[in-house]
PDB file of N, CA and C in Angstrom:
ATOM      1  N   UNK A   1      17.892  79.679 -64.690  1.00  0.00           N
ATOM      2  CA  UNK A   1      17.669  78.904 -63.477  1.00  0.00           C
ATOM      3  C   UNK A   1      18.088  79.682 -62.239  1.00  0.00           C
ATOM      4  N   UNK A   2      19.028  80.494 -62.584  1.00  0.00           N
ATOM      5  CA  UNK A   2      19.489  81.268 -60.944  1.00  0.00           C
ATOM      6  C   UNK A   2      18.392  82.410 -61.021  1.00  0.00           C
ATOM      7  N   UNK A   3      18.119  83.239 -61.768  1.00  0.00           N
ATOM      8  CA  UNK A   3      17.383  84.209 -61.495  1.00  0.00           C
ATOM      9  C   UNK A   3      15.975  83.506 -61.139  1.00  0.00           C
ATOM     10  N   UNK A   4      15.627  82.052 -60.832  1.00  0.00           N
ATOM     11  CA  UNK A   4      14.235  81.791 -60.977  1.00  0.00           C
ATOM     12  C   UNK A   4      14.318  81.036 -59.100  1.00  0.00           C
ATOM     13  N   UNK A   5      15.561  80.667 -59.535  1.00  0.00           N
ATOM     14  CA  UNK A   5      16.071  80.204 -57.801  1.00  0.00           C
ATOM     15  C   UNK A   5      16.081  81.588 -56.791  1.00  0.00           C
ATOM     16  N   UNK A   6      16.603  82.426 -57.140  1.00  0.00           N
ATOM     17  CA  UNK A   6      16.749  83.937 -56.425  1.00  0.00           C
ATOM     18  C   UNK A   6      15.430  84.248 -56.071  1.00  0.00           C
ATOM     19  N   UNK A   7      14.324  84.624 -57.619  1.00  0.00           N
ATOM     20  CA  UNK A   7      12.941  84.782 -56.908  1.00  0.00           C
ATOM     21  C   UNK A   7      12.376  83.655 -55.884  1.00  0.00           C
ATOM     22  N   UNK A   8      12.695  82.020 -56.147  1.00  0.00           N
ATOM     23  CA  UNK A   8      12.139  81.505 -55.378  1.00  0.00           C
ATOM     24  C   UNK A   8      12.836  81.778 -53.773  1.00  0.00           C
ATOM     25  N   UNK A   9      13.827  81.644 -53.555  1.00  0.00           N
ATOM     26  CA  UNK A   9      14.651  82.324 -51.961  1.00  0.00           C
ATOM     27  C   UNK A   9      13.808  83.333 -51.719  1.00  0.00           C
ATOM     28  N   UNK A  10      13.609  84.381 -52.628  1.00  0.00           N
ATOM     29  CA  UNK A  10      13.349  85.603 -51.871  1.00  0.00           C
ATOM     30  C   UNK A  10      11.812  85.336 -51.380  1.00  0.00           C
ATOM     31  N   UNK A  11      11.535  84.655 -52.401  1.00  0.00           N
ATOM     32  CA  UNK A  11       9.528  84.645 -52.048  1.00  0.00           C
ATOM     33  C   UNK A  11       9.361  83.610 -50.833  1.00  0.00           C
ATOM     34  N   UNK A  12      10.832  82.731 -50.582  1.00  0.00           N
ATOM     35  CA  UNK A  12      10.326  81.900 -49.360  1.00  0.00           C
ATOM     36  C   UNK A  12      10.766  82.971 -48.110  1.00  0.00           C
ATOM     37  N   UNK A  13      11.975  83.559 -48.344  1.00  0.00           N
ATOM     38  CA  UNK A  13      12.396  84.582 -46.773  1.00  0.00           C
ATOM     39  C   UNK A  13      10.975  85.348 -46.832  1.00  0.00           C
ATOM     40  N   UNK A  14      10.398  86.357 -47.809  1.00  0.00           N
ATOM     41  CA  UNK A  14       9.443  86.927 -47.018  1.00  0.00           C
ATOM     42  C   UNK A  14       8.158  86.104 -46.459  1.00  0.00           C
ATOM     43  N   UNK A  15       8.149  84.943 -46.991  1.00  0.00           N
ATOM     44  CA  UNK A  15       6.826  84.577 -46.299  1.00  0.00           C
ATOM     45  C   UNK A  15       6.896  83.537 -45.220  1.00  0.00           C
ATOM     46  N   UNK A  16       8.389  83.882 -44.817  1.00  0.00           N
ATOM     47  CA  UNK A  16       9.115  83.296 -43.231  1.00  0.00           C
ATOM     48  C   UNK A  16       8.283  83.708 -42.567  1.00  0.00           C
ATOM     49  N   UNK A  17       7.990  85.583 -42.366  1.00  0.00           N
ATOM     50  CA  UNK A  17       7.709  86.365 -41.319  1.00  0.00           C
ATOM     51  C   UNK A  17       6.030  86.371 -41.292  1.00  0.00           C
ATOM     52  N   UNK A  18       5.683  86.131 -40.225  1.00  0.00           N
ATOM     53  CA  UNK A  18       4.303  86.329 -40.111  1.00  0.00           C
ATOM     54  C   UNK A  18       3.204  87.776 -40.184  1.00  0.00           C
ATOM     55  N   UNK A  19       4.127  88.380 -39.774  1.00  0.00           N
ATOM     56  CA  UNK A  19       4.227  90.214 -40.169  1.00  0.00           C
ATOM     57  C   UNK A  19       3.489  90.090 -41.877  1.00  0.00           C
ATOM     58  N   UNK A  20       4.975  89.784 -42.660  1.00  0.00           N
ATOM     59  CA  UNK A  20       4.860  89.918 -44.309  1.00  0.00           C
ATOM     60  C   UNK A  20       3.587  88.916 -44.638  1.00  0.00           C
ATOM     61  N   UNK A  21       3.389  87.820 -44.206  1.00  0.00           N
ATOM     62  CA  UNK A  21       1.864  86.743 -44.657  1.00  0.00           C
ATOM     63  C   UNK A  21       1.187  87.923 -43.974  1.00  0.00           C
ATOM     64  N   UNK A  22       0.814  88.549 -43.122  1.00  0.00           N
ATOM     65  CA  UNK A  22      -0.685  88.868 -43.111  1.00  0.00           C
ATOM     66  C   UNK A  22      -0.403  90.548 -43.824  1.00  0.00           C
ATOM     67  N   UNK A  23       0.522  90.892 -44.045  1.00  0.00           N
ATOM     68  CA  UNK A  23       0.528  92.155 -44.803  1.00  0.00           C
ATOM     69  C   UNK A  23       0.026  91.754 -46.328  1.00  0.00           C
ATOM     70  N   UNK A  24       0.782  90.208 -47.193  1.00  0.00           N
ATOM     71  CA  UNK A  24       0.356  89.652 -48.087  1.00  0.00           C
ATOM     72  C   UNK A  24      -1.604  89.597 -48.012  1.00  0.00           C
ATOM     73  N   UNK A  25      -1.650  89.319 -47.052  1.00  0.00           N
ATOM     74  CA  UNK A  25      -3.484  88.581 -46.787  1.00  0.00           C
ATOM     75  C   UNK A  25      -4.111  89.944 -46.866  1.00  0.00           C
ATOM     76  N   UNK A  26      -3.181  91.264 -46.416  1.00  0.00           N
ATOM     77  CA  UNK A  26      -4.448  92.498 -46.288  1.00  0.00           C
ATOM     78  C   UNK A  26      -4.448  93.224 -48.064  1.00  0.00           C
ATOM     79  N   UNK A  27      -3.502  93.320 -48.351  1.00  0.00           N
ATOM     80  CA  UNK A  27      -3.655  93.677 -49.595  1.00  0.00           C
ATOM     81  C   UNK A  27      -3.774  92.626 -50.890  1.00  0.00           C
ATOM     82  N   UNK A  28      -4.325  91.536 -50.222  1.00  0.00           N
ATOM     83  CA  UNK A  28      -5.009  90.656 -51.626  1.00  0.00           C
ATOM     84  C   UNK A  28      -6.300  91.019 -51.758  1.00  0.00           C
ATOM     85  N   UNK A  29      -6.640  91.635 -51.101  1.00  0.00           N
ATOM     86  CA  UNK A  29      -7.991  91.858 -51.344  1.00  0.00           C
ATOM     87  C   UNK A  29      -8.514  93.651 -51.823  1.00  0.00           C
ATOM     88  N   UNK A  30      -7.105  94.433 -51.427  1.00  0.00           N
ATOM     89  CA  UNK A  30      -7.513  95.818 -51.570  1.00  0.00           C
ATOM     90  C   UNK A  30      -6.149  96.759 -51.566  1.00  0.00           C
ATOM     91  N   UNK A  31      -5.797  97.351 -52.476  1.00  0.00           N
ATOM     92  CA  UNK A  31      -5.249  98.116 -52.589  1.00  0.00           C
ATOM     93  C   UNK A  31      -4.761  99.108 -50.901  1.00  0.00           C
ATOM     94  N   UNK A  32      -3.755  99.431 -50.439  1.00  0.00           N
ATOM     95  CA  UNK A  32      -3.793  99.934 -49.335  1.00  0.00           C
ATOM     96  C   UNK A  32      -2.331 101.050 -49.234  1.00  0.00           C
ATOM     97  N   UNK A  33      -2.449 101.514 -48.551  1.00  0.00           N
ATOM     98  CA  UNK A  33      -2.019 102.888 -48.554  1.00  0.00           C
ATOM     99  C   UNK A  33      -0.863 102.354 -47.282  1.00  0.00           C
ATOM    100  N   UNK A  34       0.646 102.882 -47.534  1.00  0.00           N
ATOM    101  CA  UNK A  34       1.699 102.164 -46.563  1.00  0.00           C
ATOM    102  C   UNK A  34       1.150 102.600 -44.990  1.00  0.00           C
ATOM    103  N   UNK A  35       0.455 104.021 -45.141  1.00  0.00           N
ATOM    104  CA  UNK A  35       0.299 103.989 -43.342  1.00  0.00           C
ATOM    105  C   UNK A  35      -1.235 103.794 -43.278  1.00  0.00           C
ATOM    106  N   UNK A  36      -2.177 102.915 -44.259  1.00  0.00           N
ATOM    107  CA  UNK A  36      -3.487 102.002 -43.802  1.00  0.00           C
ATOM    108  C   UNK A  36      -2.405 100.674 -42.981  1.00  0.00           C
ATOM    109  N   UNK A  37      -1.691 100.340 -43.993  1.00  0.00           N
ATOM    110  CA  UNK A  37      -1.064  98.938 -43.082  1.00  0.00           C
ATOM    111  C   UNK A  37      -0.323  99.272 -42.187  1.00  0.00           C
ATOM    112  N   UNK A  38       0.089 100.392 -41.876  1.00  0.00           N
ATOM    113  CA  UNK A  38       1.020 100.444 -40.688  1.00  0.00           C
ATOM    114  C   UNK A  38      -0.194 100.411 -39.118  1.00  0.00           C
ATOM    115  N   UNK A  39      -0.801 101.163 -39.500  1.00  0.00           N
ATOM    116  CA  UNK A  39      -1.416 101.690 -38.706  1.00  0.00           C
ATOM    117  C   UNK A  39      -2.311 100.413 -37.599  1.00  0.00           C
ATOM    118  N   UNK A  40      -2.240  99.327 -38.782  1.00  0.00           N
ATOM    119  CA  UNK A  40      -3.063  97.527 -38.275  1.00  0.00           C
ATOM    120  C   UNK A  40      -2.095  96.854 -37.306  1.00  0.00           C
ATOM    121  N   UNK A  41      -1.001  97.624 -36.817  1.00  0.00           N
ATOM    122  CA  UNK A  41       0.394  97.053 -36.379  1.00  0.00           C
ATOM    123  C   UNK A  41       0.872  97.813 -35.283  1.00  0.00           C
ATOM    124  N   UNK A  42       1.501  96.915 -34.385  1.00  0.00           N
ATOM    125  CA  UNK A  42       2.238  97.580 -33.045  1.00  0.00           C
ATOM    126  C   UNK A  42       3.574  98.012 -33.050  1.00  0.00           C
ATOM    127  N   UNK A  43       3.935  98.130 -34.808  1.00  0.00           N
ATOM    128  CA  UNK A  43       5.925  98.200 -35.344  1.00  0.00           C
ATOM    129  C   UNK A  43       5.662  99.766 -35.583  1.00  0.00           C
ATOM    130  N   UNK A  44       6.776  99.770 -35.463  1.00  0.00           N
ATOM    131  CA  UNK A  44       7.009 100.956 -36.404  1.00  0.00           C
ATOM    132  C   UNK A  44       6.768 101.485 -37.672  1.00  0.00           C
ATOM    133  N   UNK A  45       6.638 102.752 -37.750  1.00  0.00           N
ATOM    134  CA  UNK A  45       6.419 103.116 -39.094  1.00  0.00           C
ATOM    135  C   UNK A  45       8.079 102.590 -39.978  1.00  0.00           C
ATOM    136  N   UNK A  46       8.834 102.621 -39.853  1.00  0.00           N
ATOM    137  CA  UNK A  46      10.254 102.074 -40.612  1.00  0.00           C
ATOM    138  C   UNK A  46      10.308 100.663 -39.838  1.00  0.00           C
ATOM    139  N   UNK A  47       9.753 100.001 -39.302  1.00  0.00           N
ATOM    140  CA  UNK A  47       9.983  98.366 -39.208  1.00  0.00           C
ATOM    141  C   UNK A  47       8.444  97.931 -40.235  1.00  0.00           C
ATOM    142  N   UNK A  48       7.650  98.902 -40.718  1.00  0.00           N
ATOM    143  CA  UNK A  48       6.860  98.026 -42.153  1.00  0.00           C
ATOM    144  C   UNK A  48       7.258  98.376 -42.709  1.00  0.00           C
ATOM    145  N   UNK A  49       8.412  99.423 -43.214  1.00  0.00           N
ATOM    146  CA  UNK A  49       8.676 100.310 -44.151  1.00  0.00           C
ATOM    147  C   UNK A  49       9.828  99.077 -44.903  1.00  0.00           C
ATOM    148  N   UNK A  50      10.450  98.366 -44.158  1.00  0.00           N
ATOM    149  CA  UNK A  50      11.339  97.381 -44.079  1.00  0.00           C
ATOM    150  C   UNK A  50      10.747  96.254 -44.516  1.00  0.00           C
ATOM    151  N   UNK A  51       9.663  95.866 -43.639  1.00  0.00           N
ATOM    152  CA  UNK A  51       8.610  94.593 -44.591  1.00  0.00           C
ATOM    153  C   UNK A  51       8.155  94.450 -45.649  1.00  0.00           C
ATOM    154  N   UNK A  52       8.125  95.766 -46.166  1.00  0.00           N
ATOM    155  CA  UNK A  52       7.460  96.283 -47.245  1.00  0.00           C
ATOM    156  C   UNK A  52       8.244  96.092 -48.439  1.00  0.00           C
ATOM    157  N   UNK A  53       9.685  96.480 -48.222  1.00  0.00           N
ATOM    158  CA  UNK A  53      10.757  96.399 -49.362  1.00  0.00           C
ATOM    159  C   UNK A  53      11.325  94.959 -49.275  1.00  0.00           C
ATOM    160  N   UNK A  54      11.191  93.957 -48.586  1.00  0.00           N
ATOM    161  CA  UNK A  54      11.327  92.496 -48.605  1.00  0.00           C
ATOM    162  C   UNK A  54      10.178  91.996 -49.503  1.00  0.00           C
ATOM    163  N   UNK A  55       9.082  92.662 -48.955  1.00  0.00           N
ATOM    164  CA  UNK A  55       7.638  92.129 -50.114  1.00  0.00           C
ATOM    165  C   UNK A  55       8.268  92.301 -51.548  1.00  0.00           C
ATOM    166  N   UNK A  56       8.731  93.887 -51.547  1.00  0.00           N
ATOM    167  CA  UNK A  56       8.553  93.937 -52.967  1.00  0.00           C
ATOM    168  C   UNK A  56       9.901  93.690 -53.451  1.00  0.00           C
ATOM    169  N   UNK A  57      11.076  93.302 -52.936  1.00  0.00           N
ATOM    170  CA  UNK A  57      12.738  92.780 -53.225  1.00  0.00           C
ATOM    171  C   UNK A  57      11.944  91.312 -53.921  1.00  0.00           C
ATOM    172  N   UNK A  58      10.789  90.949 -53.136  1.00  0.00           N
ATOM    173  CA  UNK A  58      10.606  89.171 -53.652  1.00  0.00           C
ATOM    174  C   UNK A  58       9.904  89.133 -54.786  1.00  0.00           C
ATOM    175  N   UNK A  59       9.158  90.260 -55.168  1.00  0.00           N
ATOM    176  CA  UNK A  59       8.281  90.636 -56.204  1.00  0.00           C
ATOM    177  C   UNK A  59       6.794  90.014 -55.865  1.00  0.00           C
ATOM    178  N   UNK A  60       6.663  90.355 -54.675  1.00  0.00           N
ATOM    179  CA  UNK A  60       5.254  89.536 -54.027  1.00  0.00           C
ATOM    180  C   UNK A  60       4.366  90.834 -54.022  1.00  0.00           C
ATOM    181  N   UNK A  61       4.897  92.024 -54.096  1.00  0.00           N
ATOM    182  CA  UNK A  61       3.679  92.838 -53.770  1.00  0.00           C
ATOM    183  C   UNK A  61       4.222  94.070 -55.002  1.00  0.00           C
ATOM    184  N   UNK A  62       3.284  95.358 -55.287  1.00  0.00           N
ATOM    185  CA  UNK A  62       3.488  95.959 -55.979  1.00  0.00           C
ATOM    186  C   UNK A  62       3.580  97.232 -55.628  1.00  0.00           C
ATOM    187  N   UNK A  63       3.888  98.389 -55.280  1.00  0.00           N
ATOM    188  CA  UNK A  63       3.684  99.770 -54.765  1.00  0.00           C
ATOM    189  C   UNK A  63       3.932 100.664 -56.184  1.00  0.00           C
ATOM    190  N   UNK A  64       3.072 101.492 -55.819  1.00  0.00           N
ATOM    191  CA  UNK A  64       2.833 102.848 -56.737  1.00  0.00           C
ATOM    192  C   UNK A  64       2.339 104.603 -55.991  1.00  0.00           C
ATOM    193  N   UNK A  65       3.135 105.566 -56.472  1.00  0.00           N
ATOM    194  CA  UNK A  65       2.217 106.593 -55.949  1.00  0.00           C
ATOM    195  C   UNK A  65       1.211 107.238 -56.585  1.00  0.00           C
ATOM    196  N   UNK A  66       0.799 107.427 -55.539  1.00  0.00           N
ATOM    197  CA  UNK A  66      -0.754 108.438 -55.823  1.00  0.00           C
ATOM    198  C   UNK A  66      -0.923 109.645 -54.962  1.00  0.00           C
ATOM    199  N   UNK A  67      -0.068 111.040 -55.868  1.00  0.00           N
ATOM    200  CA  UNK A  67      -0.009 112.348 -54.672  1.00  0.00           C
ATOM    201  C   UNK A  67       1.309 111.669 -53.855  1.00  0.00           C
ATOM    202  N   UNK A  68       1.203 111.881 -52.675  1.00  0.00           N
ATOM    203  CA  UNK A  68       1.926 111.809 -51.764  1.00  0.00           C
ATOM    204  C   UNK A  68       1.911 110.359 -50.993  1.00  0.00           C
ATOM    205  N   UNK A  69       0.856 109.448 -51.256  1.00  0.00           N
ATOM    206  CA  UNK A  69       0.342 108.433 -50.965  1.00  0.00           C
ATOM    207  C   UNK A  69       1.557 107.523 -52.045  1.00  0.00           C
ATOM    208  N   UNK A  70       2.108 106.265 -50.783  1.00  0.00           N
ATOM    209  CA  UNK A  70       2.507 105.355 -51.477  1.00  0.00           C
ATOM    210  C   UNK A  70       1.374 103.951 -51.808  1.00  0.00           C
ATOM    211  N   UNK A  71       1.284 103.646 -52.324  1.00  0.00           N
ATOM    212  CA  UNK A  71       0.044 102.321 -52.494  1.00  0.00           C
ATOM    213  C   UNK A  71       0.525 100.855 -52.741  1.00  0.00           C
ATOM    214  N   UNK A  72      -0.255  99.763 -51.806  1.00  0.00           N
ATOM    215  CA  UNK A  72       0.726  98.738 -52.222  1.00  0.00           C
ATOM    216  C   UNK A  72      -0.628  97.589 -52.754  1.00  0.00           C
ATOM    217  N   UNK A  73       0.220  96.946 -53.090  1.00  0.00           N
ATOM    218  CA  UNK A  73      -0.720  95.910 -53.947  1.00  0.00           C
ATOM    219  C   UNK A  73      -0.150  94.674 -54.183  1.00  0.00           C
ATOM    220  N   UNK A  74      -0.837  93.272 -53.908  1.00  0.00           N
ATOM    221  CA  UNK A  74      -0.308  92.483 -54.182  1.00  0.00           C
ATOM    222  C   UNK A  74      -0.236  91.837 -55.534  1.00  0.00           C
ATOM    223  N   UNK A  75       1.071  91.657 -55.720  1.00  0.00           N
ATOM    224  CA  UNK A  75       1.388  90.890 -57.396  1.00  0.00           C
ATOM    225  C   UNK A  75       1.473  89.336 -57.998  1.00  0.00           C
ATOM    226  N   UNK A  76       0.037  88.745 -57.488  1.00  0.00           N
ATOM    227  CA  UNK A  76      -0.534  87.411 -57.727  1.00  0.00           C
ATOM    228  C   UNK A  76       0.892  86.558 -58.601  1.00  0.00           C
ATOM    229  N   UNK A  77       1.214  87.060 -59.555  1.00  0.00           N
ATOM    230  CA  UNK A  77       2.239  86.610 -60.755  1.00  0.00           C
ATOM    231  C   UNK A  77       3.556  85.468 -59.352  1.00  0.00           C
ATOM    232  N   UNK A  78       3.629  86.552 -58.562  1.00  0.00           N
ATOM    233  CA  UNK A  78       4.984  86.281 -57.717  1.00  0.00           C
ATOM    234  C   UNK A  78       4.611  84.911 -57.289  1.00  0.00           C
ATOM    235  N   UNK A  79       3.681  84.722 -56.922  1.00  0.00           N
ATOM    236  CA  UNK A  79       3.147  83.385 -56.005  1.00  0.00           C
ATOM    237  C   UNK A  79       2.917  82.333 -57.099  1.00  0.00           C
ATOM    238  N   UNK A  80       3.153  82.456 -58.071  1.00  0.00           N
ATOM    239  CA  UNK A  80       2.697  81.217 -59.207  1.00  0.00           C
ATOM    240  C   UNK A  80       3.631  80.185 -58.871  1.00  0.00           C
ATOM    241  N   UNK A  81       5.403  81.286 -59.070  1.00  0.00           N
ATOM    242  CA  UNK A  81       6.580  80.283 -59.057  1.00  0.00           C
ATOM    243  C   UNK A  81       6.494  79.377 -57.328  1.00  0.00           C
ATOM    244  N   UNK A  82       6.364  80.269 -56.181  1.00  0.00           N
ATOM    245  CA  UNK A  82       5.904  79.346 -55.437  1.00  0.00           C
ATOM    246  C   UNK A  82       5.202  78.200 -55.272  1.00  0.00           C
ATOM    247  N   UNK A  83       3.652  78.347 -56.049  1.00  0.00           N
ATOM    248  CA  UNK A  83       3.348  77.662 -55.959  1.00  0.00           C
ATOM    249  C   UNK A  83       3.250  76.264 -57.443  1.00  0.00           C
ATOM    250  N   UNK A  84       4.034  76.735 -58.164  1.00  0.00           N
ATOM    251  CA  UNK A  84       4.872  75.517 -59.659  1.00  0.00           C
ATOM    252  C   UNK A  84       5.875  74.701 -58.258  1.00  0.00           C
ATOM    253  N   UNK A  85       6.683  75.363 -57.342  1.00  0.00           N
ATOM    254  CA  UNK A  85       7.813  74.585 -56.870  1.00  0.00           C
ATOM    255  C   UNK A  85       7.092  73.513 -55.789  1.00  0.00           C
ATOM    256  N   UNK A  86       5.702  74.381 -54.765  1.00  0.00           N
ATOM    257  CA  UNK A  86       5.131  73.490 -54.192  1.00  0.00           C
ATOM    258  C   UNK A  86       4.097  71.949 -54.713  1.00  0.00           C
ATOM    259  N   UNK A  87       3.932  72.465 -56.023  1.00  0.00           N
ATOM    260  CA  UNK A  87       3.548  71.492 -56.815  1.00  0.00           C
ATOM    261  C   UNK A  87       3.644  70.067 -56.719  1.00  0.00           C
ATOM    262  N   UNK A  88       5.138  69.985 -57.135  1.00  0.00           N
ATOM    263  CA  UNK A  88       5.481  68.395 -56.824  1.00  0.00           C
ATOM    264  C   UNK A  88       5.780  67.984 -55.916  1.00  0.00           C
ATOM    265  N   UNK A  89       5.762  68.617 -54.776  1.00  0.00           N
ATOM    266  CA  UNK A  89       5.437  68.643 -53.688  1.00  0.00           C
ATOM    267  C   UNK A  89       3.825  67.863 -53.225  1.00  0.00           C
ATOM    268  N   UNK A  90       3.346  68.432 -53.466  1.00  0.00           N
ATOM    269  CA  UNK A  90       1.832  68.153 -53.220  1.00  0.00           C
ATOM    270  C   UNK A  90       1.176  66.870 -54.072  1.00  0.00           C
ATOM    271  N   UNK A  91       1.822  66.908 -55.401  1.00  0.00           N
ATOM    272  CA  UNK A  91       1.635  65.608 -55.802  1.00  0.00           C
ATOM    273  C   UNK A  91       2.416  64.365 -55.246  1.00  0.00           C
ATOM    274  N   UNK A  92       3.737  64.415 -54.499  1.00  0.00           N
ATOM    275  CA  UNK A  92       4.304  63.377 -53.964  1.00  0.00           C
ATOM    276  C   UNK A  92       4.102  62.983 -52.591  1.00  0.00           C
ATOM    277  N   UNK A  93       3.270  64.308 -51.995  1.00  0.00           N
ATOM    278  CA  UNK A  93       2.103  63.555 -51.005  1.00  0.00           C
ATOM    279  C   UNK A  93       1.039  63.159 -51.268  1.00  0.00           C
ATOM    280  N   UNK A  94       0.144  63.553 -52.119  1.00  0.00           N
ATOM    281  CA  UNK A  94      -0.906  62.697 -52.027  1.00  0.00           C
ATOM    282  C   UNK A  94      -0.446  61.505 -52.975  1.00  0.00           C
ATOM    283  N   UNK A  95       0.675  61.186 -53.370  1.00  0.00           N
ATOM    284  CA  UNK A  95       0.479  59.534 -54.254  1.00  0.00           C
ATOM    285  C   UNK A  95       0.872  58.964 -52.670  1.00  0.00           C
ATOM    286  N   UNK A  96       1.526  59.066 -51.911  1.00  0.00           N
ATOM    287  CA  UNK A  96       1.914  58.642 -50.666  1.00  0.00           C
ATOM    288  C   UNK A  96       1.182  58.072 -49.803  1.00  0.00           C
ATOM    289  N   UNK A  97      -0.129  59.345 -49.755  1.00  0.00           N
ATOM    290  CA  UNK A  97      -1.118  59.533 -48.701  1.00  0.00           C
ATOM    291  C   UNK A  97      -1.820  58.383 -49.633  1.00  0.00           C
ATOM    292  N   UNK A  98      -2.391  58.021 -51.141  1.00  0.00           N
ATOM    293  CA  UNK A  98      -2.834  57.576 -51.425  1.00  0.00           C
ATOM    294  C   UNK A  98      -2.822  56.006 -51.574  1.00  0.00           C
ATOM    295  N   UNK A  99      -1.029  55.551 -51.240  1.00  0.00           N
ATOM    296  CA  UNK A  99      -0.813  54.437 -51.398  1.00  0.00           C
ATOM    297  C   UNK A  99      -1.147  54.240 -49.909  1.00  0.00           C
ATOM    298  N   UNK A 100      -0.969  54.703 -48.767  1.00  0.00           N
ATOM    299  CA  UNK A 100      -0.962  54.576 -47.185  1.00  0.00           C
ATOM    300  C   UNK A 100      -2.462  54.105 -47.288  1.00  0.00           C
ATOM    301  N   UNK A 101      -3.585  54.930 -47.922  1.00  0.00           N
ATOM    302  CA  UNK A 101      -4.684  54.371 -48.074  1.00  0.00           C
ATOM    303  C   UNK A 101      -5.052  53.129 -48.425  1.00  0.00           C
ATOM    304  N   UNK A 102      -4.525  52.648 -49.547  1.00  0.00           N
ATOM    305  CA  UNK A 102      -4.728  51.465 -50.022  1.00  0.00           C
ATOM    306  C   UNK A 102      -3.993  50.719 -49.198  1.00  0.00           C
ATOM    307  N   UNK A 103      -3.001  50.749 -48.877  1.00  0.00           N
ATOM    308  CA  UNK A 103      -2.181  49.528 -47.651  1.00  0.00           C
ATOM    309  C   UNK A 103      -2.837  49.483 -46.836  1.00  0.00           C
ATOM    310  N   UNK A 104      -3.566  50.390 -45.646  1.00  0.00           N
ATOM    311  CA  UNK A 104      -4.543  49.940 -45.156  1.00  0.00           C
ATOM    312  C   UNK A 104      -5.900  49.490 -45.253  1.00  0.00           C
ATOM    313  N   UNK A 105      -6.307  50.329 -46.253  1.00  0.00           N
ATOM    314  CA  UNK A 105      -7.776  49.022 -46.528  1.00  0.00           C
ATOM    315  C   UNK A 105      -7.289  47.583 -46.644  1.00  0.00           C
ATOM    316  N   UNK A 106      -6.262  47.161 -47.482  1.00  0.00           N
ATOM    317  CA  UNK A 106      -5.655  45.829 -47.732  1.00  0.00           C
ATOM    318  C   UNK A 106      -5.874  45.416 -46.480  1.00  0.00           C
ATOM    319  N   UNK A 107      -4.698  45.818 -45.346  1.00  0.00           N
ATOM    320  CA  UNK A 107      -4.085  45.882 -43.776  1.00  0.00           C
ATOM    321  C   UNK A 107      -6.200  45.493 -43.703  1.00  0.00           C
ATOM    322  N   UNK A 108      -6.873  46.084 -43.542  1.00  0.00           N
ATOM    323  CA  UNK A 108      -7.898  45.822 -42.399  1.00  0.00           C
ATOM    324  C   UNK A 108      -8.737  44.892 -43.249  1.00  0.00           C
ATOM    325  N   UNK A 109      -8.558  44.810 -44.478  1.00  0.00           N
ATOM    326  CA  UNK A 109      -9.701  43.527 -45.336  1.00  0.00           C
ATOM    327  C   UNK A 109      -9.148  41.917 -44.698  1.00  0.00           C
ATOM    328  N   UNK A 110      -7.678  42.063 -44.844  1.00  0.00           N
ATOM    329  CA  UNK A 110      -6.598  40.830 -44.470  1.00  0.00           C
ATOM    330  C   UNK A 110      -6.953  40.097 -42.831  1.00  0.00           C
ATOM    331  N   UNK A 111      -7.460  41.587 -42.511  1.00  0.00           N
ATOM    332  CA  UNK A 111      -7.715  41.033 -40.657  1.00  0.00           C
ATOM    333  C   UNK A 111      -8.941  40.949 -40.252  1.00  0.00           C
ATOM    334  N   UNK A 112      -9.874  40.686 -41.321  1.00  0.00           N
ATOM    335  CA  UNK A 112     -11.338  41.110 -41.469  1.00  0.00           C
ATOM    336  C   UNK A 112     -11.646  39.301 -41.376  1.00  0.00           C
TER     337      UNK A 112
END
């Protein structure tokens, strides 16, 4: 349970920063090279270098080299536990949203 609490902390701090979500959004789709993503950015080369090791401290993204090239990649797996915890979450709004529904149809049949 703590090591599953730890990944979940870490996977919520990085996807605090709006930086780390759209660094997440560029490499879901493509493999990318640390200075392709730097280069999409007005930071520094060591302020993504920093985003980068929060990605992968949370286990949200994956890096590997190739030559001299570091490569990063996102690691789908990481976002499951996020989204198991947002889960019951989402089911205890929509029974909510769903009863709010029915109280008001009632609410406007009653005044009908």
């Amino acid at each position: 349970m703590v090591e599953y609490t730890f990944s979940l902390d870490s996977a919520f701090n990085a996807l605090a920063d709006p930086t780390r979500r759209d660094i997440l959004r560029r490499v879901a789709g493509t493999e990318l090279s640390v200075s392709e993503i730097a280069q999409e950015y007005s930071l520094t080369f060591a302020a993504i270098s920093k985003h980068l090791k929060v990605l992968e401290k949370a286990r949200l993204i994956l890096k590997r080299r190739r030559g001299k090239q570091q490569l990063v990649t996102l690691y789908p797996e990481a976002l499951s536990s996020v989204d198991e915890y947002l889960e019951f979450y989402r089911h205890l709004w929509e029974g909510r949203l769903d009863a709010l529904e029915i109280y008001l149809k009632e609410s406007e049949e009653k005044n009908v």
